[in-house]
Protein backbone atom coordinates (compact mmCIF):
# COMPACT_ATOMS: atom_id res chain seq x y z
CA UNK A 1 0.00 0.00 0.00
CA UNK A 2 1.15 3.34 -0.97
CA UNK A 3 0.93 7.05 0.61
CA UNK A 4 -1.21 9.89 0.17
CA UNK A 5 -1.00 13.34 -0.46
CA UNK A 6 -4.15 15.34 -0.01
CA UNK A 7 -3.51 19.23 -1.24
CA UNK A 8 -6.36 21.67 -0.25
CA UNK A 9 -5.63 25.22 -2.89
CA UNK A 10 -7.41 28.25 -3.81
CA UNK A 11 -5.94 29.27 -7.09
CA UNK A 12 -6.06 33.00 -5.77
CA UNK A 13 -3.20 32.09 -3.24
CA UNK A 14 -0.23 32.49 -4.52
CA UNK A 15 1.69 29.87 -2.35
CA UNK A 16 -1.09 27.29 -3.35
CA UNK A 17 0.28 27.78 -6.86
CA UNK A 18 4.36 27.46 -5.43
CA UNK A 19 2.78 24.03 -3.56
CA UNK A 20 0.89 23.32 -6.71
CA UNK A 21 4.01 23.65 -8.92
CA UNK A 22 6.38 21.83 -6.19
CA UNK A 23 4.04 18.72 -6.44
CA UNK A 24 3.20 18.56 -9.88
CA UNK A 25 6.91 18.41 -11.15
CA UNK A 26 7.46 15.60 -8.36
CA UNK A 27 3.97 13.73 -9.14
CA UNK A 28 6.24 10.98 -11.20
CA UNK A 29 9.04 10.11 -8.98
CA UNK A 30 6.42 9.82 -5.85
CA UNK A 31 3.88 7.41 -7.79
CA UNK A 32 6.79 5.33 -8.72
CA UNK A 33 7.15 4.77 -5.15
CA UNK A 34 3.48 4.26 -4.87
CA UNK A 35 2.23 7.99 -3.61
CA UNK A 36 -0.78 9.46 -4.63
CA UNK A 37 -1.05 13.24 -5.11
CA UNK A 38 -4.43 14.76 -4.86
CA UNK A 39 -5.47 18.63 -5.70
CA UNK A 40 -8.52 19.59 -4.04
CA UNK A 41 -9.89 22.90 -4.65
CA UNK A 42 -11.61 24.91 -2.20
CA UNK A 43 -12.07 28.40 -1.08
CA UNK A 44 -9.04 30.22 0.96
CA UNK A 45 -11.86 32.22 1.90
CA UNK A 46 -14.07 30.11 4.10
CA UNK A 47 -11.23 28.73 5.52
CA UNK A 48 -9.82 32.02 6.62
CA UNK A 49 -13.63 33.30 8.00
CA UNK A 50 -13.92 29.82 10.02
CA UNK A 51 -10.85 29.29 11.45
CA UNK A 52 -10.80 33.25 12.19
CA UNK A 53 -7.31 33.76 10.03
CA UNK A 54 -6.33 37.13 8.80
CA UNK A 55 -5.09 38.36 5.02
CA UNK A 56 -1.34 38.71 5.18
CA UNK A 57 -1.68 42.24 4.36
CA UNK A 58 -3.39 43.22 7.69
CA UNK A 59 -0.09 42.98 9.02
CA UNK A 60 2.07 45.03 7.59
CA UNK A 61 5.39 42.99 8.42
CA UNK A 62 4.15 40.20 7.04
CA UNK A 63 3.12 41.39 4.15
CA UNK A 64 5.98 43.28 3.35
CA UNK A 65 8.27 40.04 3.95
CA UNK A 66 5.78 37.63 1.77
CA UNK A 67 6.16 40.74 -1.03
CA UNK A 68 10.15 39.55 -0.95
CA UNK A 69 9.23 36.07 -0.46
CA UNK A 70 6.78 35.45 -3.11
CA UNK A 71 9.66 36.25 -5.80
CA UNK A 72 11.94 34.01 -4.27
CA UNK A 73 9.36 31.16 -4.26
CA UNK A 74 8.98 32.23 -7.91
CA UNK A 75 12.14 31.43 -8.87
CA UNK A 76 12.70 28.28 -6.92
CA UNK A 77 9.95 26.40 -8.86
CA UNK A 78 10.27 28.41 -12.36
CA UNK A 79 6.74 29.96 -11.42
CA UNK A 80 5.88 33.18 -13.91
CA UNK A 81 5.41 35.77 -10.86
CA UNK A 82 5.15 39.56 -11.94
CA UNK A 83 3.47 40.79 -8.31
CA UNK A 84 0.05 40.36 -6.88
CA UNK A 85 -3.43 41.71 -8.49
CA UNK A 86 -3.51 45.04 -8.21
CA UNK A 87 -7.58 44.17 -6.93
CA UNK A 88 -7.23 41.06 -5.10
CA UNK A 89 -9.64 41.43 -3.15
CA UNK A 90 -12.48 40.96 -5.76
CA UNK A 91 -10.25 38.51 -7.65
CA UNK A 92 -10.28 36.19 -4.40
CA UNK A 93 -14.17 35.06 -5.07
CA UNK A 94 -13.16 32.37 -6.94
CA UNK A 95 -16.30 30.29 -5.75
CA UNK A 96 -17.18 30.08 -9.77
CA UNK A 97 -14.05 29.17 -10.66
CA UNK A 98 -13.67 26.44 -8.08
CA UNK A 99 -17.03 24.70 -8.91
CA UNK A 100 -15.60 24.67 -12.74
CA UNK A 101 -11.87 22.80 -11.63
CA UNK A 102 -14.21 20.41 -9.60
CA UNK A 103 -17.05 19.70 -12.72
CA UNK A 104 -13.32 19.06 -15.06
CA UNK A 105 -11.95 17.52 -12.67
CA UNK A 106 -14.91 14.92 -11.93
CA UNK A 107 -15.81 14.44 -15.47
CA UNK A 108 -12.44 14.73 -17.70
CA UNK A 109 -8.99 12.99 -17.36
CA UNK A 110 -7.02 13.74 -14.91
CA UNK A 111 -4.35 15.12 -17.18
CA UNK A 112 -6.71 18.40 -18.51
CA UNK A 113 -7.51 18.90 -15.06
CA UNK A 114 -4.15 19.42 -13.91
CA UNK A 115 -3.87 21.61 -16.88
CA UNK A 116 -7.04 23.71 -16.27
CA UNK A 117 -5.60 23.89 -12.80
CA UNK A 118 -2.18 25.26 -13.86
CA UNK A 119 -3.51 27.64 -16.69
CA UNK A 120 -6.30 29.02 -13.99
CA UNK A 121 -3.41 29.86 -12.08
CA UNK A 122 -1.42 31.36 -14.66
CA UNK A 123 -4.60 33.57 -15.93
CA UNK A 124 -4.71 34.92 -12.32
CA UNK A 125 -1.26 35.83 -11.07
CA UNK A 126 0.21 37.27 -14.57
CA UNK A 127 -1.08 40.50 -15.72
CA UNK A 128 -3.66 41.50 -16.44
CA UNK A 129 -4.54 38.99 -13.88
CA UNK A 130 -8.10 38.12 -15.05
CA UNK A 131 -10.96 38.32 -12.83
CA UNK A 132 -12.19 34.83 -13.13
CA UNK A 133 -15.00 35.47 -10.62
CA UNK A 134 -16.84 37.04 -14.06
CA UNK A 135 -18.33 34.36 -16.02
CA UNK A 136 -17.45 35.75 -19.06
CA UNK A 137 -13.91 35.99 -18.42
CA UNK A 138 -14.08 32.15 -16.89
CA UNK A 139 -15.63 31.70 -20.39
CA UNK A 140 -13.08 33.09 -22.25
CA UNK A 141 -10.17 31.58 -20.08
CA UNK A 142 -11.62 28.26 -20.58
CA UNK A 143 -12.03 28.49 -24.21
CA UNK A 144 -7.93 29.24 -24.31
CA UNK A 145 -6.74 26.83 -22.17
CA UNK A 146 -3.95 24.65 -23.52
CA UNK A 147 -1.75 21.76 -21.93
CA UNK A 148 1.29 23.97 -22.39
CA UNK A 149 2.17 25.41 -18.69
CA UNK A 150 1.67 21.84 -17.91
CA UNK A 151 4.31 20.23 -19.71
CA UNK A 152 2.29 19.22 -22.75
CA UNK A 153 2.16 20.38 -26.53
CA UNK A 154 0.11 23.41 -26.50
CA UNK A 155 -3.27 21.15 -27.29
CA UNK A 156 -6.57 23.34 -26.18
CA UNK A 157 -8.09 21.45 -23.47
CA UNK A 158 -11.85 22.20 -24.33
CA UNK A 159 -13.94 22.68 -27.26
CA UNK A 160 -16.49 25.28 -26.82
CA UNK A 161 -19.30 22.82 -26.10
CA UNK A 162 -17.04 21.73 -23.25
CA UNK A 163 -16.97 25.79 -22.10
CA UNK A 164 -20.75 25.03 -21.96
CA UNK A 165 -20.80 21.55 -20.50
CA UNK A 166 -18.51 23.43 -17.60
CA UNK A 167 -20.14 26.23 -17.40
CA UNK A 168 -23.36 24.47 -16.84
CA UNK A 169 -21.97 21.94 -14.19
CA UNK A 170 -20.66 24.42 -11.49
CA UNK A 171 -24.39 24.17 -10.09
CA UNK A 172 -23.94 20.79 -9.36
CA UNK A 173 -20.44 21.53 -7.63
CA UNK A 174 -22.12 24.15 -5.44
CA UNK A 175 -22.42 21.27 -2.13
CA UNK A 176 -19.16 19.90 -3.28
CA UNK A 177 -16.89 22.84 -2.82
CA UNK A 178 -18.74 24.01 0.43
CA UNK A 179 -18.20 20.42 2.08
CA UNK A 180 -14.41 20.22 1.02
CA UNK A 181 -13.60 23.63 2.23
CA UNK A 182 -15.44 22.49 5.58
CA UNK A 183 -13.49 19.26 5.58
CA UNK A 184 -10.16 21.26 5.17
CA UNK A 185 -10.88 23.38 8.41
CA UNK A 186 -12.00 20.41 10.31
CA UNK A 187 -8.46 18.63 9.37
CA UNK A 188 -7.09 21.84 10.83
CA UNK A 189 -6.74 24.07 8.09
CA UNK A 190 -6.17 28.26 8.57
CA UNK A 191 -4.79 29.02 5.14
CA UNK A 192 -3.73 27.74 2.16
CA UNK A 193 -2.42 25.46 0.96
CA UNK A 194 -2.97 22.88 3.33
CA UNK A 195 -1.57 19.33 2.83
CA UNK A 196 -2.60 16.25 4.76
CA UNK A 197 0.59 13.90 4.03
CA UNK A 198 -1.24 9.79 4.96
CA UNK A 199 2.04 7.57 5.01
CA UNK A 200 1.76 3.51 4.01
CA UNK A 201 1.01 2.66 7.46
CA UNK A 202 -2.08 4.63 7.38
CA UNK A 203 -0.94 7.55 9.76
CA UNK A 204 -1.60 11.18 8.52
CA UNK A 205 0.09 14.58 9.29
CA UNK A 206 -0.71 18.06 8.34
CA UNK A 207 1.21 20.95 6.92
CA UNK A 208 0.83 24.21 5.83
CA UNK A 209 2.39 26.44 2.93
CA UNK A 210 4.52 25.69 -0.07
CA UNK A 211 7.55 25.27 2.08
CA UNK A 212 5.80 22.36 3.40
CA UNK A 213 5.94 20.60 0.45
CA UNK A 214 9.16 19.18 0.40
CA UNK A 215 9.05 18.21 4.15
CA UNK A 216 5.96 16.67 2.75
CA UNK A 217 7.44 14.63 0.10
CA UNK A 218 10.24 13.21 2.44
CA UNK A 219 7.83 11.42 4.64
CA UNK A 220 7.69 9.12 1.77
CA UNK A 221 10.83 9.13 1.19
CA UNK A 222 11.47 4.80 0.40
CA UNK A 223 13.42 2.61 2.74
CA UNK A 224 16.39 2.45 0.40
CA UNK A 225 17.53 5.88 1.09
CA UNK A 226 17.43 4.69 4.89
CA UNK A 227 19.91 2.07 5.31
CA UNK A 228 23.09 3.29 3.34
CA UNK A 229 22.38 6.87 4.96
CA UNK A 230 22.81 5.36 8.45
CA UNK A 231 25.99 3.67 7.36
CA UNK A 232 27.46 7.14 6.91
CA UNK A 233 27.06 7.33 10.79
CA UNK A 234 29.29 4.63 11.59
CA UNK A 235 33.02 3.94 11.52
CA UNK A 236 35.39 1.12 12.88
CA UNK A 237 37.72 3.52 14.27
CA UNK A 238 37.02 3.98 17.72
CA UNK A 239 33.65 5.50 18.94
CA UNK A 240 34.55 9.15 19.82
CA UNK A 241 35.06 9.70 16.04
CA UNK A 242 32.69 10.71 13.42
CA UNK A 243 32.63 10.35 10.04
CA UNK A 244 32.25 13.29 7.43
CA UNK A 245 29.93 13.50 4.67
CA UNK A 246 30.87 15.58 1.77
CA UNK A 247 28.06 17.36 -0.91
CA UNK A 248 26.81 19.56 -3.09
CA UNK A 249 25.04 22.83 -2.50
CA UNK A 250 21.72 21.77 -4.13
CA UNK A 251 22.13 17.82 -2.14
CA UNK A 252 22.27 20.04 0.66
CA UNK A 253 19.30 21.88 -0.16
CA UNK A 254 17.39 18.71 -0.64
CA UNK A 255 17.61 17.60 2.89
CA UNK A 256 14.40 18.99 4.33
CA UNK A 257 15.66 21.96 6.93
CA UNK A 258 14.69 20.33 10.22
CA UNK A 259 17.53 17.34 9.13
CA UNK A 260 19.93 19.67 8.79
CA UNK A 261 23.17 19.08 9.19
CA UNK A 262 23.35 15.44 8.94
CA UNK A 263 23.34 13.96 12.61
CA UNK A 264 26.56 13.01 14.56
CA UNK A 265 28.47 13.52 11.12
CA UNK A 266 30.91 16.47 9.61
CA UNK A 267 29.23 17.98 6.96
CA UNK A 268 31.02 19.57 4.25
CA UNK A 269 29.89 21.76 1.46
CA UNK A 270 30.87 22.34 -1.68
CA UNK A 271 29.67 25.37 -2.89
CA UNK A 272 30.84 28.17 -5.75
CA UNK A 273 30.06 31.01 -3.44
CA UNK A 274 31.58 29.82 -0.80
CA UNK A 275 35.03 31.78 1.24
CA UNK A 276 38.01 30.68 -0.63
CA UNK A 277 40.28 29.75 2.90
CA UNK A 278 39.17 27.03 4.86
CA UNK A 279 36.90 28.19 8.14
CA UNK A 280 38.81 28.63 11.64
CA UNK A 281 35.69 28.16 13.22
CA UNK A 282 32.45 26.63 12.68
CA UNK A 283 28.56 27.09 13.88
CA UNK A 284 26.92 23.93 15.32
CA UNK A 285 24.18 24.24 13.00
CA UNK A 286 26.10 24.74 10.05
CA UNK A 287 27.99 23.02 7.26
CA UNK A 288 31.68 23.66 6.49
CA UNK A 289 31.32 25.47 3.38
CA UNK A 290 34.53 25.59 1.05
CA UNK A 291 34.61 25.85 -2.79
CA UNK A 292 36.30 22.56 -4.28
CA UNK A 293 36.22 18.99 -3.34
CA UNK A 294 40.09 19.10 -2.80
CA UNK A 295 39.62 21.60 -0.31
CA UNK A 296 36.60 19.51 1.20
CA UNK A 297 38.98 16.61 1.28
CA UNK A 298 42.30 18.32 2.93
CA UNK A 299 39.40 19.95 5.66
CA UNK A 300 38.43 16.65 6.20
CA UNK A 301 41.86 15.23 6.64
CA UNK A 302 43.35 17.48 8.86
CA UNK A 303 40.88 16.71 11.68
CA UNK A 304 41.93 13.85 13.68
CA UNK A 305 38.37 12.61 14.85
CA UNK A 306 37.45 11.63 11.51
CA UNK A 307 36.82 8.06 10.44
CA UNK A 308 35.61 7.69 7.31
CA UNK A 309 34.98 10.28 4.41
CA UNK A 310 31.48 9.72 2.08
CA UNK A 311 30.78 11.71 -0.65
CA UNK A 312 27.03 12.12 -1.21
CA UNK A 313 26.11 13.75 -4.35
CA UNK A 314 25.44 15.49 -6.43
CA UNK A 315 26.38 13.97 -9.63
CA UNK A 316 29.52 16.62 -10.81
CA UNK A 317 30.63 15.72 -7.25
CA UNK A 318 30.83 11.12 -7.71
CA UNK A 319 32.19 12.56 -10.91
CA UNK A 320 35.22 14.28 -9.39
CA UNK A 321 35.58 11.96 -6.30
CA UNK A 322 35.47 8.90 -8.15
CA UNK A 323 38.16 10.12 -10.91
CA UNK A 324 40.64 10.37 -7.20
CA UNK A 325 42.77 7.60 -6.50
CA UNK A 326 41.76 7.70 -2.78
CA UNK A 327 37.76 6.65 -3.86
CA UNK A 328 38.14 3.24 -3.14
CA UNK A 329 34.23 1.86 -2.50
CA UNK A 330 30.78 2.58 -4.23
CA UNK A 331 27.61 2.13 -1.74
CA UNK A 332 24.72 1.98 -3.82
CA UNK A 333 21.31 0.94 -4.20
CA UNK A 334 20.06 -1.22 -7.44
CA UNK A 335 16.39 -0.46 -8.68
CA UNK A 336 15.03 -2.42 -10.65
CA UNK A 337 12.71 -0.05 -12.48
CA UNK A 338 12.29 2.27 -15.03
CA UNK A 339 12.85 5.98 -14.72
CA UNK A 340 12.74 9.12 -17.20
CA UNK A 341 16.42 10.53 -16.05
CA UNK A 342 18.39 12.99 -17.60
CA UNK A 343 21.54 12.60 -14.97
CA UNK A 344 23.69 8.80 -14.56
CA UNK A 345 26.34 7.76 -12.39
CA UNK A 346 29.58 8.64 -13.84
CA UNK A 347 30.92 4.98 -13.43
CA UNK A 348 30.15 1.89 -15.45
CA UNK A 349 30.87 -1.01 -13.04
CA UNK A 350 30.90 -3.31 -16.02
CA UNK A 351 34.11 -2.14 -17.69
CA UNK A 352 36.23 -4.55 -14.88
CA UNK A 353 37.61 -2.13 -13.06
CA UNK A 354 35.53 -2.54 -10.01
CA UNK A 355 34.54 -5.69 -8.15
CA UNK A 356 31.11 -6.80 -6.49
CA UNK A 357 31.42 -7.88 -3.10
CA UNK A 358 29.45 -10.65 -0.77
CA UNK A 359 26.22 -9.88 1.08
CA UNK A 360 28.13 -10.55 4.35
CA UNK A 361 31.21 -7.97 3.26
CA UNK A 362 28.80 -5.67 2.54
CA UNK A 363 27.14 -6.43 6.17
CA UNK A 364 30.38 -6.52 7.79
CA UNK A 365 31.21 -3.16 6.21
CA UNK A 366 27.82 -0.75 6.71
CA UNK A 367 26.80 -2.41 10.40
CA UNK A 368 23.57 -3.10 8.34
CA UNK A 369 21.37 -6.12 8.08
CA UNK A 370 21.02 -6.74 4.33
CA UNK A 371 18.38 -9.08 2.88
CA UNK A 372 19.43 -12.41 0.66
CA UNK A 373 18.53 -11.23 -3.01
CA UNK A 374 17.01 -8.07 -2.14
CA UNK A 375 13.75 -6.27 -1.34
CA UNK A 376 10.81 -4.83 -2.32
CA UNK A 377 8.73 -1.86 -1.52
CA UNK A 378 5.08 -0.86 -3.12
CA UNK A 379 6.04 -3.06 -5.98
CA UNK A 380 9.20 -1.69 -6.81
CA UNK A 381 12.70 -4.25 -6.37
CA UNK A 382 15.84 -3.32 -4.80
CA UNK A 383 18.95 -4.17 -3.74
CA UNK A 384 21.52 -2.60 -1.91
CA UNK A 385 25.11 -3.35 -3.45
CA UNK A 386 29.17 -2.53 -2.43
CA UNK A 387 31.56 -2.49 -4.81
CA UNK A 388 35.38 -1.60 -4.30
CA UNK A 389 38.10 -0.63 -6.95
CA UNK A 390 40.48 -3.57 -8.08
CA UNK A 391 44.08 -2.82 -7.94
């Protein structure tokens, strides 16, 4: 049994369409480890009015910070942002425009509605930021809605006998998005957009915002990226030493903030921007930050507590560690699946220069208990695998 993802969105909050965005570019990878990802429409404001939440701009600090914030959110995702309506206040009566996502999205594939989702959004936050709470313009928005924003070829999504169909339907949404908007509050909800996150054993979790996504994502993280990451905790030197993890800037930023830095483990970071000197000193909470791996190496070194030294992405990082004569050992995790991928591991393990070794070495060498012929997880096969470099 697989996970859940419940996302409640009002496609007048801006965030909802960051969360939206976030989601929809990772919809792939989490179905392929059995995760379902569900958009649910409903009105930001109901929720706000029932739970007794206020506009972000009735507090002028806030609003002033989300002003900044929204751009940066922007750019993370590659979301079109130009600045909020310049009338958002009538824009936000999206009532209309909810029933309609709800008719598509109980009568057509699931594919236009994600599309009619997306372009809804886009028809709101770019200028002239259409007014979609006139049925006219919902009319006219509908009628040039293509699969583009979405990914697809720039197909229209409805003929104009679908406009009508749509158009026509919202009536019978009317209970529907009044009972989902009440269900969202009830599951907690003060804003949008709100994401219940169910995991495979059934037990659920709420979060709030766009930021929440990725925290979201991770709780579904699969097992496989469990048991190699704990074997970056231990060494066979003796017990007051720790072993250091070496990464990217952007592996970094995928580890979801509140597992950050990596537990009882040096973590180095290689990053462009970073001071050019190694640091004297370094903050608890922090990485080392330096700008080459040969400098993340040498740091490394000259500490005496260190054990072992992992290198843990990205992929311009294995490509420069395992080009070193030091890399001696490749922990990695076989899947047998299929995958759209436009990155691969800079090492064929074919060519006879590296060797596969024994269950038990590989159990002897991690601390971990490994499974005879491997696993598998929501349908998917995998085994975990050492290999080491032949002299």
């Amino acid at each position: 049994m697989g996970g859940r993802i419940d996302c409640y969105l009002d496609i007048v909050s801006f965030y909802s369409y960051v969360g939206y965005a976030d989601l929809r570019q990772n919809m792939r990878k989490l179905a392929a480890h059995g995760v379902q990802v569900n958009f649910i429409p409903v009105f930001l404001g109901g929720i706000m009015q029932t739970s007794g939440n206020r506009p972000p701009w009735v507090l002028k600090a806030k609003g002033k910070y989300l002003a900044r914030d929204s751009f940066r959110a922007a750019e993370r995702l590659g979301v079109p942002y130009q600045g909020s309506p310049p009338d958002i206040v009538a824009i936000a009566k999206t009532v209309s425009p909810l029933r309609a996502l709800h008719f598509i999205k109980e009568n057509y594939p699931e594919s236009t509605y994600l599309a009619a989702t997306r372009f809804l959004f886009h028809k709101i936050w770019l200028p002239p930021h259409v007014n979609l709470a006139e049925d006219e313009k919902l009319i006219a928005a509908l009628k040039e809605a293509t699969d583009e924003l979405d990914g697809g070829s720039g197909k229209k999504l409805f003929s104009d006998e679908d406009v009508e169909r749509i158009m026509n339907g919202r009536e019978s949404m009317r209970e529907r998005v009044k009972d989902l908007t009440g269900e969202a509050v009830q599951k907690g909800a003060f804003g949008a957009p709100w994401l219940i996150v169910t995991r495979d054993d059934g037990k659920s979790e709420a979060f709030f915002g766009s930021d929440s996504c990725g925290h979201s994502q991770h709780g579904h993280w699969p097992p496989w990226h469990n048991a190699l990451a704990r074997s970056t905790q231990r060494d066979e030197a003796p017990s007051s030493s720790i072993n250091a993890v070496i990464m990217g800037r952007k592996t970094w930023d995928s580890i979801p903030t509140k597992f950050r830095p990596l537990k009882d483990r040096l973590n180095i970071v290689i990053s462009r921007s970073a001071p050019s000197k190694l640091p004297e000193t370094v903050e608890p909470s922090e990485p080392i930050r330096v700008q080459s791996l040969e400098l993340a190496l040498q740091y490394a070194r000259t500490h005496s507590d260190v054990g072992r030294i992992f290198v843990i992405g990205g992929a311009q990082i294995y490509d420069a560690a395992l080009r070193l004569p030091e890399a001696r050992r490749i922990l990695l995790t076989s899947i047998e699946r299929d995958y759209d991928c436009d990155t691969f591991f800079p090492v064929d393990l074919k060519d006879g220069s590296w060797e596969r070794k024994s269950r038990e070495e590989l159990q002897e060498w991690t601390g971990e208990e490994i499974e005879e012929g491997g696993q598998e997880e929501a349908g998917t096969k995998y085994e975990f695998q050492m290999w080491e470099k032949r002299d």
